[in-house]
N, C-alpha and C. Protein backbone atom coordinates (compact mmCIF):
# COMPACT_ATOMS: atom_id res chain seq x y z
N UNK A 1 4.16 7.87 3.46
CA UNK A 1 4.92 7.40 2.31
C UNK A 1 6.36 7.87 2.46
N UNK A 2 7.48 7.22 1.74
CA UNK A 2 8.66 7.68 1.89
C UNK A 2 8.72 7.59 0.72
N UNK A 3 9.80 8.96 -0.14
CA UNK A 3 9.98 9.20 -1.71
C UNK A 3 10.80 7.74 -1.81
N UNK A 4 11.78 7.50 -1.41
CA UNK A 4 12.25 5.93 -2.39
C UNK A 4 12.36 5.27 -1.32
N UNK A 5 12.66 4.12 -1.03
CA UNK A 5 13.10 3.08 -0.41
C UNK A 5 14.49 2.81 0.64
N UNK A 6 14.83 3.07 2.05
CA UNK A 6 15.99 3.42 2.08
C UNK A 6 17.29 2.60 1.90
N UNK A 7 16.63 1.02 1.11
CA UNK A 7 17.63 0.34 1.34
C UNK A 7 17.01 -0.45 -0.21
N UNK A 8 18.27 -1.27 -0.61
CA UNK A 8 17.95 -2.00 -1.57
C UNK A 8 16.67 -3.31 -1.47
N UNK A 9 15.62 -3.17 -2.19
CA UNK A 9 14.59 -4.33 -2.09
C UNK A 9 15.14 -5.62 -2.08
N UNK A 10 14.42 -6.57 -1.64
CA UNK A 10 14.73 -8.09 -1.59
C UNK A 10 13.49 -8.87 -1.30
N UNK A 11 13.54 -10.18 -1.41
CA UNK A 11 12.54 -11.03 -0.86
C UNK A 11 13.83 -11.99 0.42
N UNK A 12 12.27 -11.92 1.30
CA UNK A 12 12.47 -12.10 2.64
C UNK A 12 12.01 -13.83 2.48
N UNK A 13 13.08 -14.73 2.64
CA UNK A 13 12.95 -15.53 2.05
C UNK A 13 11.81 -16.72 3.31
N UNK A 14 12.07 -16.32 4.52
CA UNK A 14 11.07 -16.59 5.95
C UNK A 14 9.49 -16.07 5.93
N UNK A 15 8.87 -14.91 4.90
CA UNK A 15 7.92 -14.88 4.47
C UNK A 15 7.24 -15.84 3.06
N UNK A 16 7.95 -16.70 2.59
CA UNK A 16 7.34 -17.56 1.90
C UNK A 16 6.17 -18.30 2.34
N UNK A 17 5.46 -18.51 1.80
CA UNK A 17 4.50 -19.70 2.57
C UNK A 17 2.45 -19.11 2.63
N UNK A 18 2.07 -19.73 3.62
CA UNK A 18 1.16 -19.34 3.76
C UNK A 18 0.24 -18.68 5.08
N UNK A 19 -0.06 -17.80 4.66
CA UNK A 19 -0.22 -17.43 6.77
C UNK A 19 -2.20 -16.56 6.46
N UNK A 20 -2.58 -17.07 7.91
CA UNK A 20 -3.93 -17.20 7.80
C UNK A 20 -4.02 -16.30 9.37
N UNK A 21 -4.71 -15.53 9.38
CA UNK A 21 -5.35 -14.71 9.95
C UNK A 21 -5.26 -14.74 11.23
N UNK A 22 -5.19 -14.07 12.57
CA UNK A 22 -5.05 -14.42 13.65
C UNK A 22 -6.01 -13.30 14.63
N UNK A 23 -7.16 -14.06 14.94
CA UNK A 23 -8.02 -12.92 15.59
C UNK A 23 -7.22 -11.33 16.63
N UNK A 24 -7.68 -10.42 16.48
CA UNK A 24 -6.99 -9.19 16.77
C UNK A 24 -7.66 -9.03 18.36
N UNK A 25 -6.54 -9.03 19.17
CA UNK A 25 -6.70 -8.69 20.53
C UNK A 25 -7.27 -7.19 20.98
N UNK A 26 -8.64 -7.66 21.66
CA UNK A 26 -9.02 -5.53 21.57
C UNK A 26 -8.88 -5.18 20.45
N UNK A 27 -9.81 -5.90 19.50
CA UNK A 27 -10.49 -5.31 18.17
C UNK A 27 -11.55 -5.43 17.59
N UNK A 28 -12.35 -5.26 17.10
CA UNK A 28 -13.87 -5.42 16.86
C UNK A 28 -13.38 -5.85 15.45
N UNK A 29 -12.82 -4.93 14.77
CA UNK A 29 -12.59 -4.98 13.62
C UNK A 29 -11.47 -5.32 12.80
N UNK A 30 -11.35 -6.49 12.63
CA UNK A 30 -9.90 -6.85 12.13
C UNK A 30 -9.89 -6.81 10.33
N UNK A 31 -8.83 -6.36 9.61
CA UNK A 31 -9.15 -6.61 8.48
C UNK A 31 -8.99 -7.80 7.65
N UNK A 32 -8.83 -8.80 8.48
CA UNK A 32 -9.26 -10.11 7.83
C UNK A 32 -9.71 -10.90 8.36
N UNK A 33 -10.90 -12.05 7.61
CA UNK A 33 -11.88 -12.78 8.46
C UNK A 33 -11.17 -13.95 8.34
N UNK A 34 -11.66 -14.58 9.10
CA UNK A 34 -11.23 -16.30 9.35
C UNK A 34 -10.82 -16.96 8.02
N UNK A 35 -11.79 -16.80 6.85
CA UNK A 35 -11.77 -17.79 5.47
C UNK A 35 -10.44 -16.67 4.67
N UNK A 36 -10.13 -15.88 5.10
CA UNK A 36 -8.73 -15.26 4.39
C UNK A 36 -7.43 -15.18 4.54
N UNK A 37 -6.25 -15.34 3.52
CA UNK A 37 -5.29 -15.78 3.51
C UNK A 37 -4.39 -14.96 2.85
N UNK A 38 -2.95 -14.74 3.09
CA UNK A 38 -2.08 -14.29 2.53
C UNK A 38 -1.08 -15.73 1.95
N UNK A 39 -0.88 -15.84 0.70
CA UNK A 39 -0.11 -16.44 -0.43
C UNK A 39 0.86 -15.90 -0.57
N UNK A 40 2.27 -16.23 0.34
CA UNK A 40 3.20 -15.50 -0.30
C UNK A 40 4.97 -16.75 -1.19
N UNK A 41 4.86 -16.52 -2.63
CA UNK A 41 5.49 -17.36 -3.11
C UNK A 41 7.13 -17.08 -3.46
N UNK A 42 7.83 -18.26 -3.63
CA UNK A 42 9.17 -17.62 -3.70
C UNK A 42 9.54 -16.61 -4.79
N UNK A 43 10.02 -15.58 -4.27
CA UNK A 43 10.54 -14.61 -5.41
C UNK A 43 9.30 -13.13 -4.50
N UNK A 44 8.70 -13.73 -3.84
CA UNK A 44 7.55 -12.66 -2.87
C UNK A 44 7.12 -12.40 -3.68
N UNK A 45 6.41 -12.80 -4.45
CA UNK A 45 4.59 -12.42 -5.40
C UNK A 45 3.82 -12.75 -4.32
N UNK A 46 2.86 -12.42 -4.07
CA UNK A 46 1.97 -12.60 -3.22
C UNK A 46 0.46 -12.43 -3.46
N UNK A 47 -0.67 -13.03 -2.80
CA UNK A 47 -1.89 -13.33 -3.19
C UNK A 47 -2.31 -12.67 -1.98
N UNK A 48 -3.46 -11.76 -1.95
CA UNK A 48 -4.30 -11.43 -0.68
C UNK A 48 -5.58 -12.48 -0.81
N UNK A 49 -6.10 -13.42 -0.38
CA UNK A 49 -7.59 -13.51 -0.68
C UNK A 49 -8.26 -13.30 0.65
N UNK A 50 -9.45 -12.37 -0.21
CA UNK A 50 -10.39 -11.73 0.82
C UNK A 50 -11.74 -12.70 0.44
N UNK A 51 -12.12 -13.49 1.59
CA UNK A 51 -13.14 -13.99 1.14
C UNK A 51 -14.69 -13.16 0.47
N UNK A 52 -14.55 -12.33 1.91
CA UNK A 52 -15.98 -11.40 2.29
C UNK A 52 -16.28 -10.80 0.75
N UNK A 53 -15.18 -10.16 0.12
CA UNK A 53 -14.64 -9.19 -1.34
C UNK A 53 -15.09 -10.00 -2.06
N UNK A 54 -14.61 -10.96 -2.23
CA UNK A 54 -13.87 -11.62 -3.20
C UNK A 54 -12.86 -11.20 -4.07
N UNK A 55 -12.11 -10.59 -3.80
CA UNK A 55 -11.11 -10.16 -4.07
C UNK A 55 -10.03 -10.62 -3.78
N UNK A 56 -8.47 -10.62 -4.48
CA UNK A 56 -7.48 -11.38 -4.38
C UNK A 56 -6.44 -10.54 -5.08
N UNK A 57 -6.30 -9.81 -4.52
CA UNK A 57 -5.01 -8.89 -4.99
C UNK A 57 -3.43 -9.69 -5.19
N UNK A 58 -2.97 -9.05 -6.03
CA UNK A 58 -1.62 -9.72 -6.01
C UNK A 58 -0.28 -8.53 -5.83
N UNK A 59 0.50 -8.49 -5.18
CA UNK A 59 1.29 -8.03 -4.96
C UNK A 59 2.76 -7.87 -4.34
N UNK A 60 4.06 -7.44 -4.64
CA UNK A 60 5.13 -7.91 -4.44
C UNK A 60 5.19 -7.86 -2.98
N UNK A 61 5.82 -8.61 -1.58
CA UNK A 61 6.24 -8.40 -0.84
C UNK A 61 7.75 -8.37 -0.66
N UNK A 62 7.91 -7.52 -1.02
CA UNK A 62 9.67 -7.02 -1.01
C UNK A 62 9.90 -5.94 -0.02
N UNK A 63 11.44 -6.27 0.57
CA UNK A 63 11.71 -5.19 1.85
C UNK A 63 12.69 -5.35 1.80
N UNK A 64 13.67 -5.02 3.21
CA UNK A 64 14.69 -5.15 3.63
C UNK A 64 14.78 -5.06 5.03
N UNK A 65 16.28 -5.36 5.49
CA UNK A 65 16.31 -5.62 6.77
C UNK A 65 17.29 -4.43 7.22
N UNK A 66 17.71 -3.84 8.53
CA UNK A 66 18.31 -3.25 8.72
C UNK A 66 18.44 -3.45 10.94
N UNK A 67 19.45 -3.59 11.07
CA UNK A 67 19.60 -4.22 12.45
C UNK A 67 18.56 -5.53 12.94
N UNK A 68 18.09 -5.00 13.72
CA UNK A 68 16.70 -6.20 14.12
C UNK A 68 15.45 -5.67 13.51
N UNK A 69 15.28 -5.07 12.85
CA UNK A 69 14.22 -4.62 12.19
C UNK A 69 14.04 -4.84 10.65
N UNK A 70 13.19 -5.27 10.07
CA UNK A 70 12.54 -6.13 9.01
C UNK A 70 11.29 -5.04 8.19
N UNK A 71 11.56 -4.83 7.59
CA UNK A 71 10.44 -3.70 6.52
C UNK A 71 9.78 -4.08 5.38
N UNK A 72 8.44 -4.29 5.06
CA UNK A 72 7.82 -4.26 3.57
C UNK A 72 7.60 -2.95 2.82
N UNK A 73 8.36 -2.94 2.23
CA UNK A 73 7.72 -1.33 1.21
C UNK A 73 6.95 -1.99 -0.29
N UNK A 74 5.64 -0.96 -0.22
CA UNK A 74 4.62 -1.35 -1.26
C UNK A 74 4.87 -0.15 -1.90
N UNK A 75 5.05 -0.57 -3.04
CA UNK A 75 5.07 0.20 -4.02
C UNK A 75 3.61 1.05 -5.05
N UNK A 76 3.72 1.90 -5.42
CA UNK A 76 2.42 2.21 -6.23
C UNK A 76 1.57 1.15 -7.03
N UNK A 77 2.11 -0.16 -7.57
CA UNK A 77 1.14 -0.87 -8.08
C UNK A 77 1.24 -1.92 -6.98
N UNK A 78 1.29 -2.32 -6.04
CA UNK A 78 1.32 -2.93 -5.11
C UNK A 78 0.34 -2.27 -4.36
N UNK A 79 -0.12 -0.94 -3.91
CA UNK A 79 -0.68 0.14 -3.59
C UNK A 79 -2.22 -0.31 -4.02
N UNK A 80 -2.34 0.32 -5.75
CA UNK A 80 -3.15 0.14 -6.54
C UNK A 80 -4.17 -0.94 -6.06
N UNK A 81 -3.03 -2.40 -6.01
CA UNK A 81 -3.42 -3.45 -6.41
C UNK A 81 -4.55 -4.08 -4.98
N UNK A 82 -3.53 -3.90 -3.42
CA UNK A 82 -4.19 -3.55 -2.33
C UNK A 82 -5.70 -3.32 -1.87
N UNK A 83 -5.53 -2.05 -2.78
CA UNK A 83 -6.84 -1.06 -2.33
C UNK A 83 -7.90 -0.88 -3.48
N UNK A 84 -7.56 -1.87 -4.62
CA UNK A 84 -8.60 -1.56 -5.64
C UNK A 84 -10.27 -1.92 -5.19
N UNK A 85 -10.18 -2.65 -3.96
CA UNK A 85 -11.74 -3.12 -3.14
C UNK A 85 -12.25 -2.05 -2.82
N UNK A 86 -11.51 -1.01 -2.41
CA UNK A 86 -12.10 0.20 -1.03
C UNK A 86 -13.09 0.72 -2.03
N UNK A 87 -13.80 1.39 -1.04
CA UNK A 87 -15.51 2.18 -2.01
C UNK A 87 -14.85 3.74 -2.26
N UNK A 88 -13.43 4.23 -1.67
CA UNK A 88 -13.21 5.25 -2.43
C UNK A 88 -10.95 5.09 -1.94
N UNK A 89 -10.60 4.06 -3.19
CA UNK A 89 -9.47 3.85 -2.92
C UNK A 89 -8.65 5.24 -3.19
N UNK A 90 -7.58 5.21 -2.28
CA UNK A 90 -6.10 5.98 -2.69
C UNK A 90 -5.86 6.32 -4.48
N UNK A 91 -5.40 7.51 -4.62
CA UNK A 91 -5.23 7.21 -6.10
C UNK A 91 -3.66 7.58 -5.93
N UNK A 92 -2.78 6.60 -6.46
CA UNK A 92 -1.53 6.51 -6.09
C UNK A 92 -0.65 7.01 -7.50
N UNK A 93 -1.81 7.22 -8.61
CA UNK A 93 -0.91 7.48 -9.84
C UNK A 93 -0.03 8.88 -9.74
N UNK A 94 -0.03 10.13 -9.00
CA UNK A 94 0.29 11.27 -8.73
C UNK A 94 1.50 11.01 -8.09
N UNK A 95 1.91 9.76 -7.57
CA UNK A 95 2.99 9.78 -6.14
C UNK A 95 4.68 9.37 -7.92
N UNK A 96 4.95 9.63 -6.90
CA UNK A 96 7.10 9.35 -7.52
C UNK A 96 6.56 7.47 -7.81
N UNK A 97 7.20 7.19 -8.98
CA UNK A 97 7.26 5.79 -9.46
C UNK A 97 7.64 5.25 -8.07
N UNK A 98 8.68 5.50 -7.62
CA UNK A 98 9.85 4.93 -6.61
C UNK A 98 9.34 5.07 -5.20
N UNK A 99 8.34 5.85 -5.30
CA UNK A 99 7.92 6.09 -3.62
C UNK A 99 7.42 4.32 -3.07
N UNK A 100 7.77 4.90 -1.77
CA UNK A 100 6.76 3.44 -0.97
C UNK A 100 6.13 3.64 0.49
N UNK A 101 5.41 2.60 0.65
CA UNK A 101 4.73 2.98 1.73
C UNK A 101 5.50 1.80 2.49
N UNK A 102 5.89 1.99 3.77
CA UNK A 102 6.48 1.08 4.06
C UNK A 102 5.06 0.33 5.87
N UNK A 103 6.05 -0.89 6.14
CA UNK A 103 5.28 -1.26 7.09
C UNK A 103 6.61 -2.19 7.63
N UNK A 104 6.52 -2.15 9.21
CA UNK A 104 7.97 -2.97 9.87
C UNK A 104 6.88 -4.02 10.31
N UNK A 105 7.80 -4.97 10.23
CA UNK A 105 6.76 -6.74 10.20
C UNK A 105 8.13 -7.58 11.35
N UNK A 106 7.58 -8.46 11.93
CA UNK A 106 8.57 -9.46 12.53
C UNK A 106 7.91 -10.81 12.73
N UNK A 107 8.72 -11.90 13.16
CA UNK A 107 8.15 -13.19 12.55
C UNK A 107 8.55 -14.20 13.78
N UNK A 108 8.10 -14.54 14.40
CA UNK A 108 8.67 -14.89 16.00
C UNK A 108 7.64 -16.44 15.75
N UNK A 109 8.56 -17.53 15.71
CA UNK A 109 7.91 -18.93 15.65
C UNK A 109 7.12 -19.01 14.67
N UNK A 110 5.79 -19.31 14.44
CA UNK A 110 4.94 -18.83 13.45
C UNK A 110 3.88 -18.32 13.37
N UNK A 111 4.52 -17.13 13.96
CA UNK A 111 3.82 -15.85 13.80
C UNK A 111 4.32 -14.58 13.11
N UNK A 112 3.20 -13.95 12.22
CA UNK A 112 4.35 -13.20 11.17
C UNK A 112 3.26 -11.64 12.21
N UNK A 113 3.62 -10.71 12.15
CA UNK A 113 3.10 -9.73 12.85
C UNK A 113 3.81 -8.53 12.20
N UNK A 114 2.45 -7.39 11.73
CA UNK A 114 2.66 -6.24 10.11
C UNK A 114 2.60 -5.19 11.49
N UNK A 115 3.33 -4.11 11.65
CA UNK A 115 2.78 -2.97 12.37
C UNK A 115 2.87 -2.08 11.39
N UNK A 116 1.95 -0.76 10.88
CA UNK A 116 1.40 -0.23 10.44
C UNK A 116 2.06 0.94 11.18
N UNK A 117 2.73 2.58 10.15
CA UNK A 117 2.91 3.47 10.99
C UNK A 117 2.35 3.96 12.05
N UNK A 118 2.67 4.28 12.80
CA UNK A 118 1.76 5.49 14.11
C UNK A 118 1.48 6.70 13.57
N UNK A 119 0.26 6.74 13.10
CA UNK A 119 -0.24 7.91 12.53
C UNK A 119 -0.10 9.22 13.53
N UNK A 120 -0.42 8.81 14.80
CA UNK A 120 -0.02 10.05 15.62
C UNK A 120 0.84 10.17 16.24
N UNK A 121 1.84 9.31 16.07
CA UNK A 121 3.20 9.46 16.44
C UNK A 121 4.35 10.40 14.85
N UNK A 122 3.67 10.05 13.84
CA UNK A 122 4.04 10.80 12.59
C UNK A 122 4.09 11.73 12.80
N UNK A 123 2.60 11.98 12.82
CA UNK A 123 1.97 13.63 13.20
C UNK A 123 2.54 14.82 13.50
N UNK A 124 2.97 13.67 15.04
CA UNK A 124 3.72 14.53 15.86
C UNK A 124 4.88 14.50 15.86
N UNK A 125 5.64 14.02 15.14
CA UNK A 125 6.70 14.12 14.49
C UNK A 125 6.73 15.14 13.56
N UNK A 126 5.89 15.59 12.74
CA UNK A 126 6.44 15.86 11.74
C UNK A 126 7.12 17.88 11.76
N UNK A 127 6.95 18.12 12.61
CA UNK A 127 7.28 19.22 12.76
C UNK A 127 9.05 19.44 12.69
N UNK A 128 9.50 18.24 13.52
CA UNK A 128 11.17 17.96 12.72
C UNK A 128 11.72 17.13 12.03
N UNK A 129 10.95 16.51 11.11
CA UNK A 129 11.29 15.55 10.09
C UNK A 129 10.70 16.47 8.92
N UNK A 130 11.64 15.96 7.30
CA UNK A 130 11.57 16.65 6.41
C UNK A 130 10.18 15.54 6.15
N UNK A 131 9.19 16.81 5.65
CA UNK A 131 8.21 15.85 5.27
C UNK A 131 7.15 16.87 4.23
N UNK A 132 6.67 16.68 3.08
CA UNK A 132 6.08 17.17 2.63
C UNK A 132 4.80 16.81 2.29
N UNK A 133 3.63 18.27 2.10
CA UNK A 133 2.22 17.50 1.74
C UNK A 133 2.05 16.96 -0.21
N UNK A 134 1.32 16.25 -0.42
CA UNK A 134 1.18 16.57 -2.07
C UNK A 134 0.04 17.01 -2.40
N UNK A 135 0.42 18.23 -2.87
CA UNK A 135 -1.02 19.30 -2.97
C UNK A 135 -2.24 18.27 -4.19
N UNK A 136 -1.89 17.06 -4.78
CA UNK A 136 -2.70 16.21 -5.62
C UNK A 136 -3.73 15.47 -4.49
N UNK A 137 -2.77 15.73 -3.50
CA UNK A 137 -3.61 14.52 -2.80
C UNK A 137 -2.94 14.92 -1.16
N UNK A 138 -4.16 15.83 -0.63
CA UNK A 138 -3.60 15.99 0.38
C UNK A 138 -3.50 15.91 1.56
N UNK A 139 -4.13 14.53 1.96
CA UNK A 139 -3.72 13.56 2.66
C UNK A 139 -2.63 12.77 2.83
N UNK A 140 -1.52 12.77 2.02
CA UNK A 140 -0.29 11.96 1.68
C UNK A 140 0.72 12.64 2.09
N UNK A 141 1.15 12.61 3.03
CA UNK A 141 2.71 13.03 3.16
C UNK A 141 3.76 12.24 3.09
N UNK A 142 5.14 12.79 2.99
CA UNK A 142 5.91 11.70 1.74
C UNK A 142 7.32 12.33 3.04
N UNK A 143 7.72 11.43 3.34
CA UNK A 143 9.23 11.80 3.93
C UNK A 143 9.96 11.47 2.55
N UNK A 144 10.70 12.64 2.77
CA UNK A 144 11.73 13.22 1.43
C UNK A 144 13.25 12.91 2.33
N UNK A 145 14.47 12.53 1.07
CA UNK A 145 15.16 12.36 1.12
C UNK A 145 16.36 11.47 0.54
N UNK A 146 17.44 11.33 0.84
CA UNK A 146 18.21 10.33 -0.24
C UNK A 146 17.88 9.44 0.75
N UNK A 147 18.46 7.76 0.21
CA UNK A 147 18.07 6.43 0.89
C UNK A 147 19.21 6.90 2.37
N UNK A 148 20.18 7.81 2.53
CA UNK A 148 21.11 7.34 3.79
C UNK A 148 19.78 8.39 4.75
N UNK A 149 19.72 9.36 4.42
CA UNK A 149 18.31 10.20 5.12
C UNK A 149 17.39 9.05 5.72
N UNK A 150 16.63 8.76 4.78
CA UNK A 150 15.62 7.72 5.01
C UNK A 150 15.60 6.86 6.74
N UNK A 151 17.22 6.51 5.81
CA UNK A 151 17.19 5.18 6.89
C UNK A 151 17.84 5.62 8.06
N UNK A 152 18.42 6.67 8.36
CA UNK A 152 18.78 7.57 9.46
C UNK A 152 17.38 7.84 9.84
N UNK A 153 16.32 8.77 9.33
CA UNK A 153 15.53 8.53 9.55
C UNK A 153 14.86 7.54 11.01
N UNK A 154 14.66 6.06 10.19
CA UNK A 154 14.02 4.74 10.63
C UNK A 154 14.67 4.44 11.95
N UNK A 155 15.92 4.90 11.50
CA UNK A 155 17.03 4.40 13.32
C UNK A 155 16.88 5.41 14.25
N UNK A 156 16.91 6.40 13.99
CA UNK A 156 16.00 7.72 15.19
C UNK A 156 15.04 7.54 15.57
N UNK A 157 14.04 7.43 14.87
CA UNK A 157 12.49 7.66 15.27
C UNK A 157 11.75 5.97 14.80
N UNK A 158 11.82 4.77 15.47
CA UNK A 158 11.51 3.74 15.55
C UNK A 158 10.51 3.44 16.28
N UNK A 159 9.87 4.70 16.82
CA UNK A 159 8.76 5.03 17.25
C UNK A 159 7.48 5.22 16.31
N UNK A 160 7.79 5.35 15.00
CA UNK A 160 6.98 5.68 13.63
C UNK A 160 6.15 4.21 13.58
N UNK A 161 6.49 3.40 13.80
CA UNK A 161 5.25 2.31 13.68
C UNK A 161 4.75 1.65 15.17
N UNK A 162 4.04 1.34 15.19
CA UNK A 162 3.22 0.97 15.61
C UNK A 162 3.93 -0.35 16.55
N UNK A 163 3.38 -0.64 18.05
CA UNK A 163 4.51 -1.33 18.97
C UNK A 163 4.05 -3.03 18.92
N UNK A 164 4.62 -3.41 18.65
CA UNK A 164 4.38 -4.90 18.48
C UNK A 164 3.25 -5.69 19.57
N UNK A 165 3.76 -5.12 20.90
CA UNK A 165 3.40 -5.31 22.10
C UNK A 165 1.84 -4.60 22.29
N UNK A 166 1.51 -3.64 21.33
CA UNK A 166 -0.16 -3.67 21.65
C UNK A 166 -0.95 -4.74 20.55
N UNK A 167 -1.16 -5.50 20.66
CA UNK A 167 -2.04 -6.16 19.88
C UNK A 167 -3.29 -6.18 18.76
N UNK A 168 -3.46 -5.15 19.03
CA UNK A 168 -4.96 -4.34 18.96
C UNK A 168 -4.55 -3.63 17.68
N UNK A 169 -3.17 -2.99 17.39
CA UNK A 169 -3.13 -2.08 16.49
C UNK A 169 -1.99 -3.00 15.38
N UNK A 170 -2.09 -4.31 15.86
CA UNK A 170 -1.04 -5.11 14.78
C UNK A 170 -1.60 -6.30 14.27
N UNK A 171 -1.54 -6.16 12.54
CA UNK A 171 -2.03 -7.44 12.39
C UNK A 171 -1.43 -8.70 12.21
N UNK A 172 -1.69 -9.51 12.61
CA UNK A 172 -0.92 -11.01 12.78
C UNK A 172 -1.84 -12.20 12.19
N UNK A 173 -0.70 -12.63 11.69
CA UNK A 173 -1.05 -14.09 11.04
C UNK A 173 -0.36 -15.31 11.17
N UNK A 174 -0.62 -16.76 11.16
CA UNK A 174 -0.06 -18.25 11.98
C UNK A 174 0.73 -18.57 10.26
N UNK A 175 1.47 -18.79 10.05
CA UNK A 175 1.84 -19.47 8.95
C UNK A 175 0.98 -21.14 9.27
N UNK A 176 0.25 -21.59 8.00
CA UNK A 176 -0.32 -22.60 7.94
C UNK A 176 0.52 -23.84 8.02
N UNK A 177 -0.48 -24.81 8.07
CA UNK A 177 0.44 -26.34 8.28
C UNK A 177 1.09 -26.72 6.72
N UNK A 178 1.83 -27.31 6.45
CA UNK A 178 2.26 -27.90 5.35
C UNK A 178 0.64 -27.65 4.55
N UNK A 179 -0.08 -28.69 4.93
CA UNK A 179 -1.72 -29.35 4.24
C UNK A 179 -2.50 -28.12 3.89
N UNK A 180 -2.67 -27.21 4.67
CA UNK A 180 -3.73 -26.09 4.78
C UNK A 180 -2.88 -25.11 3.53
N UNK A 181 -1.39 -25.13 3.06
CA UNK A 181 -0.63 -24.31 2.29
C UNK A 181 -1.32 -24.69 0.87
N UNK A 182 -1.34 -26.05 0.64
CA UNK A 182 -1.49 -26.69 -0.55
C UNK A 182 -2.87 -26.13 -1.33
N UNK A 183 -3.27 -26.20 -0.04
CA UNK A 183 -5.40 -25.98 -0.89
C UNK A 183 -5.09 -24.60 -1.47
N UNK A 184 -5.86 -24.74 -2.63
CA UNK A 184 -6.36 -23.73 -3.47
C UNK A 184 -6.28 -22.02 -2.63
């Protein structure tokens, strides 16, 4: 988690649309099946539907951009909203209103592709990055700092997520045809 956001939110106006699942290279386990879809509408409200769940979360996709790099930060009810399926979800009410979890995404033809931090690239980071535990929940560590920190931060160590180029650890989705957007 990072305490605020290091840059002002926006909707990413190239994530509009609809994008459907893209089997995961060297993965057994992908977290979305064929019949599931991400809904994302102008202004970035967004729809998860999970068929398997049935579940359909809604939540903002808002980020920002900074050089060639493209960011979603989820916010605590975005968080909430996410993970209300899991059999023992995150409890995100303890974290800073303002905190976010962020994720660097890129969008190459139509393909939208989420990388997810490097948990053990964090890790091992964290011995020189300001980073604290939250004794509520202490699994959560929170990089602390003002937004110029942050994003100094993101431009140093761009190693924190996850490499586009392994497949296996990124999830990707086809933006749908015009026809396939429309259906329900």
């Amino acid at each position: 988690m990072f305490e605020r956001a290091p840059m002002a939110l926006s909707c990413d106006p190239d994530l509009v649309g609809r994008w459907l699942p893209l089997p995961a290279e060297g993965q057994q386990d992908t977290p979305l099946g064929p019949d599931d879809y991400a809904d994302v509408q102008p202004g970035c409200r967004a729809l998860l539907s999970d068929a398997a769940s049935g579940q359909s979360p809604r939540f903002n996709a808002l980020g920002f951009r900074d050089g060639g790099h493209r960011y979603l930060a989820f916010g605590r009810q975005d968080l909430d909203s996410l993970f209300r399926a899991m059999p023992e979800p995150p409890h995100s009410a303890d974290l800073a209103p303002e905190a976010v979890f962020l994720t660097r995404y890129r969008i190459q033809d139509d393909v939208l592709e989420v990388a997810l931090p490097n948990l053990v690239q964090v890790l091992g980071e964290m011995a020189d990055l300001t980073v604290a535990a939250d004794p509520a929940q202490p699994t959560v560590r929170m990089f602390e700092g003002t937004p110029d920190q942050l994003l100094a931060l993101l431009r140093q160590h761009p190693d924190l997520f996850d490499d586009f180029d392994r497949a296996a650890k990124v999830l990707r989705m086809r933006r749908a045809p015009a026809a396939d957007a429309d259906a329900p």
